[in-house]
Every structure is written in structure tokens, then in C-alpha cells.
Protein backbone atom coordinates (compact mmCIF):
# COMPACT_ATOMS: atom_id res chain seq x y z
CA UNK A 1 94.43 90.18 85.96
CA UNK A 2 97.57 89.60 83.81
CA UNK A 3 99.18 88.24 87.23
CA UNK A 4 96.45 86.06 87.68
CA UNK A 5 97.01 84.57 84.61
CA UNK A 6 100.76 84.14 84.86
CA UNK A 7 100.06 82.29 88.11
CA UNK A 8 97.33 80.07 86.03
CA UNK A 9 99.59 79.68 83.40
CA UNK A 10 102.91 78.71 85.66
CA UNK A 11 101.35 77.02 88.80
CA UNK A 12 104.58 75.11 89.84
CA UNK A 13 106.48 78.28 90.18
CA UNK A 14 104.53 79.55 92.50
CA UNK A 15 103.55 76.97 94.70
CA UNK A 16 102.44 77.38 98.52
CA UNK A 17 105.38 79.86 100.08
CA UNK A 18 105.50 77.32 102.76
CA UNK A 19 105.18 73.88 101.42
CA UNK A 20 105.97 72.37 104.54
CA UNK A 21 103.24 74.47 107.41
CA UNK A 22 104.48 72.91 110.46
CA UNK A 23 108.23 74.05 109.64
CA UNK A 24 109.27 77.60 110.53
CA UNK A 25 110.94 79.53 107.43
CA UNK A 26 114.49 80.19 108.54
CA UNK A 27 113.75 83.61 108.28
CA UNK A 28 111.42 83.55 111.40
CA UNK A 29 113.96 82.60 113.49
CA UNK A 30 116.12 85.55 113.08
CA UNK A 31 115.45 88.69 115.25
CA UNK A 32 114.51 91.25 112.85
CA UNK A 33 112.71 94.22 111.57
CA UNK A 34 109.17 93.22 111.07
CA UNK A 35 106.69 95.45 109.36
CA UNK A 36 102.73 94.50 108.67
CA UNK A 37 101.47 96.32 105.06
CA UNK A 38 97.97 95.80 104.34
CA UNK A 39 97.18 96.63 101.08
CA UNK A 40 94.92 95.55 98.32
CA UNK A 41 96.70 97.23 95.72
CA UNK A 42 99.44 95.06 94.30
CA UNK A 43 101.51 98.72 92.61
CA UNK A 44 100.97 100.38 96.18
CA UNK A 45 102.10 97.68 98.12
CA UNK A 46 105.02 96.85 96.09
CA UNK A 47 106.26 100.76 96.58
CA UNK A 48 106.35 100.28 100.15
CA UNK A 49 108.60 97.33 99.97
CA UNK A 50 110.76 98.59 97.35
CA UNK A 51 111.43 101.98 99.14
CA UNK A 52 112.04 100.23 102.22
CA UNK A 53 114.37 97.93 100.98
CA UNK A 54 116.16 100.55 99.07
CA UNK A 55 116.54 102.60 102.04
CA UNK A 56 117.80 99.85 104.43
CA UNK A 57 121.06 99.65 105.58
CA UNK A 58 120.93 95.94 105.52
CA UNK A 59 117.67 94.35 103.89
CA UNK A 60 118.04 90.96 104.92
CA UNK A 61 117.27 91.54 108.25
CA UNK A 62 113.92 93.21 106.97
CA UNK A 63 110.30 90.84 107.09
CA UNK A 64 107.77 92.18 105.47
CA UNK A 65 104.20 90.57 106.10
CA UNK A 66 101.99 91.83 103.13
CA UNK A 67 97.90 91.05 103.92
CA UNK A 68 95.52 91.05 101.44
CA UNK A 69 92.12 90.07 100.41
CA UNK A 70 91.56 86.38 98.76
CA UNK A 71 90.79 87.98 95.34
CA UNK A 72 94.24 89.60 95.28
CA UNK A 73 96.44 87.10 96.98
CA UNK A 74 97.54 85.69 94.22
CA UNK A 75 98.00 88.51 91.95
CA UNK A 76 100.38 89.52 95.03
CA UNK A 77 102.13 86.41 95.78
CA UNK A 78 102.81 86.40 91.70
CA UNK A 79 104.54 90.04 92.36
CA UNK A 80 106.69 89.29 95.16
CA UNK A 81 107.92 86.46 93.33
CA UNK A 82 108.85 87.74 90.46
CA UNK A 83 110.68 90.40 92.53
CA UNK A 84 112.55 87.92 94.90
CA UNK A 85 116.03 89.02 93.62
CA UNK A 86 115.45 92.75 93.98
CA UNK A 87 114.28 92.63 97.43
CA UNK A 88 118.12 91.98 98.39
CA UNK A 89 118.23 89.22 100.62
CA UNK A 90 114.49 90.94 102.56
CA UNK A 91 111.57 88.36 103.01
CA UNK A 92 107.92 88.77 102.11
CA UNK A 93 105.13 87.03 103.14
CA UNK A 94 101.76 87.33 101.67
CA UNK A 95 98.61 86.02 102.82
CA UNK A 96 94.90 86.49 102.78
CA UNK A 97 92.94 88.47 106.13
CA UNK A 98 90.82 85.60 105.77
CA UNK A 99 93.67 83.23 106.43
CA UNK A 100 94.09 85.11 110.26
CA UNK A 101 90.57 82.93 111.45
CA UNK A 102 90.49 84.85 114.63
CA UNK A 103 89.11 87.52 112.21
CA UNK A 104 85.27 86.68 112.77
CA UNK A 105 82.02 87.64 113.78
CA UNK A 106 82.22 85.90 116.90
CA UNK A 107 85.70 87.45 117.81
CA UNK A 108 85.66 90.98 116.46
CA UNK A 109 82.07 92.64 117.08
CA UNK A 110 82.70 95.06 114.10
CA UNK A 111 81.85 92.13 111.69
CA UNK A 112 78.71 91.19 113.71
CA UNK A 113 77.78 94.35 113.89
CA UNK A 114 78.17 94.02 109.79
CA UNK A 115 76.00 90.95 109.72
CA UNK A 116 73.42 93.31 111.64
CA UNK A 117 73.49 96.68 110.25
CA UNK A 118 73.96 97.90 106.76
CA UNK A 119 77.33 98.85 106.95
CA UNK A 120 79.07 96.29 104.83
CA UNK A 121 80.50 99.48 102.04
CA UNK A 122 81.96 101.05 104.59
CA UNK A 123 83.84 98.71 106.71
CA UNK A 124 85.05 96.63 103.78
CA UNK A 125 86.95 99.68 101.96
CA UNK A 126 88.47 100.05 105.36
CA UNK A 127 88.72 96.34 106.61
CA UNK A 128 92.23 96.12 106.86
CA UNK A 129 92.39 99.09 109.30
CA UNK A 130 90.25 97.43 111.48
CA UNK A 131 92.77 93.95 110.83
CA UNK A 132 95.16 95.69 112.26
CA UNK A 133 93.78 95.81 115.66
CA UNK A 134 94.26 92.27 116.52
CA UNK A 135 98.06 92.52 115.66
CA UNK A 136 98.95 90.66 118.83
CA UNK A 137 97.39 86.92 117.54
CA UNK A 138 99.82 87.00 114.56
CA UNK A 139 103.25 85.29 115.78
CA UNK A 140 106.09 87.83 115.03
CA UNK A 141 109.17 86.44 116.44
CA UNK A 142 109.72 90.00 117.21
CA UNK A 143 107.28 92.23 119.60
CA UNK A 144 107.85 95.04 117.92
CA UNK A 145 106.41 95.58 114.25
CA UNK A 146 105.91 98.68 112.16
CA UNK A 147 102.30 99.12 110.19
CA UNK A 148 102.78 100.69 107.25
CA UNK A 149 99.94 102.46 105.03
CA UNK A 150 100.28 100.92 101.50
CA UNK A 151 100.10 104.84 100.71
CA UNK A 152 103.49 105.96 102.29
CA UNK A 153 107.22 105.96 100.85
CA UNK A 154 110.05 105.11 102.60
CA UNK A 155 112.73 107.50 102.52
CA UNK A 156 115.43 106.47 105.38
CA UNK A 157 116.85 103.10 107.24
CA UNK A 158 114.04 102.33 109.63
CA UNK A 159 115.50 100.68 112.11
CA UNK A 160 116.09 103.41 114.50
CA UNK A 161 112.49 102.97 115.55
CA UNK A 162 113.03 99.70 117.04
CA UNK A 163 115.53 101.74 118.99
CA UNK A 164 113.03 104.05 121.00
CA UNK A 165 112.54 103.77 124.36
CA UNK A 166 108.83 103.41 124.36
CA UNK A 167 108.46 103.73 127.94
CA UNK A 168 106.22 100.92 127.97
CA UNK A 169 103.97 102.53 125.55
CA UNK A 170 101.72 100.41 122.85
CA UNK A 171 101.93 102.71 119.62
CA UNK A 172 104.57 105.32 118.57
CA UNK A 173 102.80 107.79 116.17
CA UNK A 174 103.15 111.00 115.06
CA UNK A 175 100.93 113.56 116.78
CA UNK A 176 98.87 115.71 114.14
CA UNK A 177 97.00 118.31 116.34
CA UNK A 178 97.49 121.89 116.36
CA UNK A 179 95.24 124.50 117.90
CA UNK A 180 91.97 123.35 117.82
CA UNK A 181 92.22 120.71 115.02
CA UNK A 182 92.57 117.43 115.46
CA UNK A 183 91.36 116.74 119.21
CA UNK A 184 89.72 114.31 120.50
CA UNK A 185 86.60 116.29 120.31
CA UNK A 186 86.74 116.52 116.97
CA UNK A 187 86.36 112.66 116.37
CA UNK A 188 84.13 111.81 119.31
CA UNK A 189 80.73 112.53 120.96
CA UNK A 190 81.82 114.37 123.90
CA UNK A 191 78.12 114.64 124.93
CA UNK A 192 77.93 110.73 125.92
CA UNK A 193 78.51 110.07 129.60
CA UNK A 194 81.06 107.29 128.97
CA UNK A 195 83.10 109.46 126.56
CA UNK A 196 82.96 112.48 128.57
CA UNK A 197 83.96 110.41 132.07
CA UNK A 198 86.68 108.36 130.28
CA UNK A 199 88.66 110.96 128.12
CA UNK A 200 89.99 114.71 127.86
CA UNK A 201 88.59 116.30 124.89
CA UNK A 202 91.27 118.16 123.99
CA UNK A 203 93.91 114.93 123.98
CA UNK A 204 95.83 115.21 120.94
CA UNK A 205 95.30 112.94 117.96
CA UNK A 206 97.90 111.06 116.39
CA UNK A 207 98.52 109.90 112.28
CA UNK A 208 97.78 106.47 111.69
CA UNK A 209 99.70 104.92 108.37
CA UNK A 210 103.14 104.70 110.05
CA UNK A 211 102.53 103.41 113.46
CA UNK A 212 105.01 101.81 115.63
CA UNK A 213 103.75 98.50 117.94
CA UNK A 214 105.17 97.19 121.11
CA UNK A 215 103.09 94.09 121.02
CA UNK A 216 104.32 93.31 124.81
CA UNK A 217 102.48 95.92 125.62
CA UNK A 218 99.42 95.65 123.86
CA UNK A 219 98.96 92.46 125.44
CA UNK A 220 100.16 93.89 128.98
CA UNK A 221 97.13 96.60 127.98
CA UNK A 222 94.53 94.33 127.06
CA UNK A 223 94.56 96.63 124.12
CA UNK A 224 92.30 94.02 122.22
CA UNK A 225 89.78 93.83 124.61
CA UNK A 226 89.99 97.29 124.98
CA UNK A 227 89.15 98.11 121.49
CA UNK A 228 86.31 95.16 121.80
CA UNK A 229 84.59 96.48 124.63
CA UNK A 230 84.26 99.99 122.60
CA UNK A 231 82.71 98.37 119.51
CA UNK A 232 80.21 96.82 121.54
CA UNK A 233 79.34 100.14 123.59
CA UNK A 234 79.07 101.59 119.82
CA UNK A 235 77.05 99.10 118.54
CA UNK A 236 74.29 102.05 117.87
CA UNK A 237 76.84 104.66 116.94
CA UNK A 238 76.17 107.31 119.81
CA UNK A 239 80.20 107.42 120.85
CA UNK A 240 81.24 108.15 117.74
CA UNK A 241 80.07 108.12 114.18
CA UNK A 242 81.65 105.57 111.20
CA UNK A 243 85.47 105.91 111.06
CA UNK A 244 88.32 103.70 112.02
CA UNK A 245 90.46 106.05 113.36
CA UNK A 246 88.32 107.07 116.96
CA UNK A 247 88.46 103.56 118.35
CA UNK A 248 92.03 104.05 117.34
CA UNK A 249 92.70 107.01 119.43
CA UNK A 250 90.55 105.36 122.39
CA UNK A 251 92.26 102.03 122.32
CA UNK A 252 95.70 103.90 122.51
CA UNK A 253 94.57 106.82 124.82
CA UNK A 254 97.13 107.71 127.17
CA UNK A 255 99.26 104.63 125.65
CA UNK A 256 100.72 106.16 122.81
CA UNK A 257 104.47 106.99 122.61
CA UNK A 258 104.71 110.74 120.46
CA UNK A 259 107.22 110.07 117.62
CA UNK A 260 109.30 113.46 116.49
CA UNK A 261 107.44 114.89 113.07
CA UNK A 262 110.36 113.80 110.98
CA UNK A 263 109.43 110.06 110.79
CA UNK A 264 106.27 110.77 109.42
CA UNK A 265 105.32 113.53 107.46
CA UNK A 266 101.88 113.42 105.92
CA UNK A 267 99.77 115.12 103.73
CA UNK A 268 100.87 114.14 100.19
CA UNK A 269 97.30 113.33 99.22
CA UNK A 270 96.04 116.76 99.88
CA UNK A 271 98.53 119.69 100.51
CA UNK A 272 99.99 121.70 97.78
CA UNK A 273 102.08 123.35 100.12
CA UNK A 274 104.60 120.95 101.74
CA UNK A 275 107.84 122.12 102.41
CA UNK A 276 110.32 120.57 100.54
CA UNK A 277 112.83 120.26 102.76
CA UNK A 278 110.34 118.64 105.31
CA UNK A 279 109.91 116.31 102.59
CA UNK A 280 113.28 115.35 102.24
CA UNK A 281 113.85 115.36 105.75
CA UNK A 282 111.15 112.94 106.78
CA UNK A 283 111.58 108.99 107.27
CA UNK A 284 108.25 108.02 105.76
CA UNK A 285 106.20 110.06 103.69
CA UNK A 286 102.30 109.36 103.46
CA UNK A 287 100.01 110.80 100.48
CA UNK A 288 96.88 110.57 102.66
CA UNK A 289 93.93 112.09 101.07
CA UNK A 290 92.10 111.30 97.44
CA UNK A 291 95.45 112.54 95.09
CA UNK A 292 96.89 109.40 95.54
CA UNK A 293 100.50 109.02 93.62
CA UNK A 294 99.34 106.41 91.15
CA UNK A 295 95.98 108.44 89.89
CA UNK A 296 96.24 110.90 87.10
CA UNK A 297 95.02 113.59 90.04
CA UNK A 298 97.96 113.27 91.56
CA UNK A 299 100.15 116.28 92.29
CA UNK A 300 102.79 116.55 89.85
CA UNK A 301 105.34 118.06 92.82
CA UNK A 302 105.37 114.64 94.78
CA UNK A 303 104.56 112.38 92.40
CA UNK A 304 108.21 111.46 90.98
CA UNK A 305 108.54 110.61 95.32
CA UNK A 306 106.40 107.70 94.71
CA UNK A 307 107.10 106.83 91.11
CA UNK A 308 111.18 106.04 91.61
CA UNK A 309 109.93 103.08 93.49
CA UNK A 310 107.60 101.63 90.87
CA UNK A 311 109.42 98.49 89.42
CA UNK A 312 109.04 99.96 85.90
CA UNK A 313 111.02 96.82 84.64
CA UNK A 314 108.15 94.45 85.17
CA UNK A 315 107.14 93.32 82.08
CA UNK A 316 103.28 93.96 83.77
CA UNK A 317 103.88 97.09 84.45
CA UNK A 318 104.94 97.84 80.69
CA UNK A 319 102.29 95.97 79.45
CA UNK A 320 99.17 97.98 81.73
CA UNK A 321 101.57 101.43 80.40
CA UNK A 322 101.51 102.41 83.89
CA UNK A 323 103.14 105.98 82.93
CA UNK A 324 106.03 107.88 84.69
């Protein structure tokens, strides 16, 4: 609120990022490491930056696309541009999912199958999952973009990822199964014809939160369509029942690229036990689960992992006493 106000209060400081629309920003015509953060939490997102940007070897070749709703866009724009100077020469972007206006009924069945069913609660906490799935009709000067969760810390230089061979792969994740958990199985209804025919129920799952896109191959893929056709087949809910993640792992079946463990370790939301020196080993770090890092639940062991990052500086921070 206190963001929205400063933006009320000052509106030629933060005028339109791009004043001009028809007139790339120089920064889109550099080559560079391009990462997609959807997030409507202004703290959360902000993390993610900052620990990326802290842990780059050179930040100015990092772009950072930050999505949000319309109620917090300019709460978020406000944040980012207040920040400007300690992003080290990085670029943000922010802008609204309703801005992207291939995101509609007609386009993505998920939202007409909101405008049919009652599943509005659902879908909306997790709309920006389901965002992410039509990657390929934003315009990255780059085809290969990192999603990050807004839940995750950076840790290490990312740009080794955009060094993988990814074999002509779609996504780079880390797989999550072991022994009988996490399989396929576990997330869809094997007892449908179409699932049964189509995929092996004991195919491995994968994390989503740090996921790594070849968008050339999404579109070689049809990976859109793909995940299209699937929505409409589960218009009634018989393949699998309300998640984000299944059409996930059947959009990306058989086209995902397994990323070693240490980019990704997960688990911060939920697991007491973490080893330590997994922690510090790991690229990304993701507190999946209901302890997230900024709510008093949160475990004590991790939480100073997610706190360093917090721009405690900010006079809004300060002023909401948003505690160590």
C-alpha cells in the first residue's frame, strides 16, 4: 500500500518504463541471460532478483522480466525503481499477465473452462503457473530463459545453464522421484485410456520453480498446443484432478532435459532435515511448501538464506518492521 502511495504521490518518477512502445530498450538488443519471475509478492520477488544479481559474475548482462497481477504492478514497478542502482547495471521489467492479451478465454481453455466451472479460487492462486505455459508468445531476444519461483534463492552465477547441451530438449529440471514417490502415477489417472496409451506410469517427475526453457524447441514441439489439447481432453477432470503441475509433466513428457540435483535443491518449505552442505552446495534453493521464509512459521535454520537478500535499507521495509 505504502508503494502505492509513493507512486500516487510521485507520478513523474515513475512514468511508463517505456515511454516510447515502438522503440526497443537497448537492453533487448543485447544477447543475454533472460529469466521470467512471476510473482505477486513484491518482498519475494525482489529476493530473487537481489540474490541473483548478487551472485552474478557480471549483472548487466542479466534481464529479468518480473509478471504480476494489475493490482500489484505498480507497487512493483515502484520497487524496482527505487532499487535501480543496486541491481548493478541488471534490467527489470515489470508488467501485468493481463498486459500478455494472448492470455484469454479464447486462447488458453483453462480460463474458459473458469468462465464454465467453479474453479475461479483455485486457478487464480496458481494463475501465473499456468502463464508460464505460453512462454513462447513473449519476445525474448534470447530462446533460452530461466523461470524462477518467486520462492527460491539464488546462491551461484547462473549462467552455466545457458551452457547445457539440451539435446534439443524443451525444459531442464531437476528430477524429484525416488522409489515409488513422485511418478507419474502419482499425479495422473492411469485408469483413463488416453493416459494409460500415451504415458509410462512410472516416468519420473521433475521440480518445477527453477526450470530451464529452450523456447526453439517448444515451438519445434508444439509444446503450446500440446498443453492445449490436454486442457480440453480435461475439461471434466477424469485425466487428472486440479493441479498445475500434471499438464506440466505431460506437456514436457519425454522432452525434458534432467538437470544434476545441485542446481536445484528443494524442500525449504517443508524439511527440517536438509543437509547443510547440500544447501550450500546448490545453485538455487526453493522453500516449497507452507513455511515460507517471510512467515513467522518459517524454519529458523534456513531462514537467514532468504533474509540476507531482503533490501532491509528500504525505507518500506523499515516502516512495515519486516523483522530479521
Amino acid at each position: 500500500m505504502r508503494l502505492l502511495e509513493e507512486r500516487i504521490s510521485n507520478p513523474d518518477k515513475y512514468t511508463d518504463q517505456h515511454p516510447h512502445p515502438h522503440t526497443e530498450p537497448e537492453w533487448e538488443t543485447l544477447i543475454s541471460t533472460i529469466y521470467a519471475i512471476f510473482s505477486d509478492n513484491v518482498i519475494a520477488a525482489s529476493v530473487v532478483v537481489n540474490s541473483a544479481v548478487k551472485n552474478a559474475k557480471d549483472p548487466s548482462k542479466h534481464v529479468f522480466h518480473v509478471v504480476t497481477d494489475k493490482m500489484n504492478l505498480a507497487a512493483m514497478q515502484v520497487w524496482f525503481k527505487m532499487q535501480m542502482l543496486s541491481l548493478n547495471g541488471s534490467h527489470v521489467e515489470v508488467k501485468a499477465v493481463e498486459d500478455y492479451t494472448f492470455l484469454n478465454s479464447t486462447y488458453v481453455p483453462v480460463l474458459r473452462q473458469l468462465e464454465s466451472a467453479n474453479l475461479q479460487r483455485f486457478y487464480f492462486e496458481n494463475k501465473l503457473e499456468n502463464a508460464t505455459k505460453d512462454a513462447p508468445n513473449m519476445k525474448f531476444r534470447n530462446p533460452k530463459i530461466l523461470f524462477l519461483d518467486d520462492d527460491v534463492v539464488v546462491q551461484k552465477d547462473l549462467t552455466g545453464l545457458w551452457e547445457i547441451d539440451m539435446n534439443g530438449k524443451v525444459n531442464g529440471a531437476v528430477e524429484t522421484c525416488f522409489g515409488s514417490f513422485h511418478r507419474y502415477d502419482k499425479y495422473m489417472n492411469f485408469s483413463h485410456p488416453l493416459i494409460k496409451a500415451r504415458f509410462h506410469p512410472k516416468a519420473c517427475g521433475w521440480a518445477y520453480g527453477m526450470n530451464f526453457f529452450d523456447l526453439d524447441a517448444w515451438r519445434r514441439e508444439k509444446c503450446t498446443e500440446e498443453y492445449h489439447y490436454w486442457q480440453n481432453l480435461n475439461e471434466n477432470r477424469t485425466l487428472w484432478k486440479l493441479g498445475t503441475l500434471p499438464p506440466g509433466l505431460i506437456t514436457y513428457y519425454k522432452t525434458t532435459k534432467p538437470l544434476d540435483k545441485s542446481w536445484h535443491v528443494l524442500g525449504l518449505g517443508y524439511n527440517p532435515s536438509i543437509s547443510m552442505d547440500e544447501i550450500r552446495n546448490a545453485a538455487v534453493v526453493h522453500f516449497n511448501g507452507n513455511m515460507k521464509p517471510w512467515l513467522d512459521i518459517a524454519m529458523n535454520q534456513y531462514r537467514d538464506i532468504w533474509t540476507k537478500y531482503v533490501a532491509y535499507d528500504m525505507e518500506f521495509v523499515q516502516m512495515c518492521n519486516f523483522g530479521h
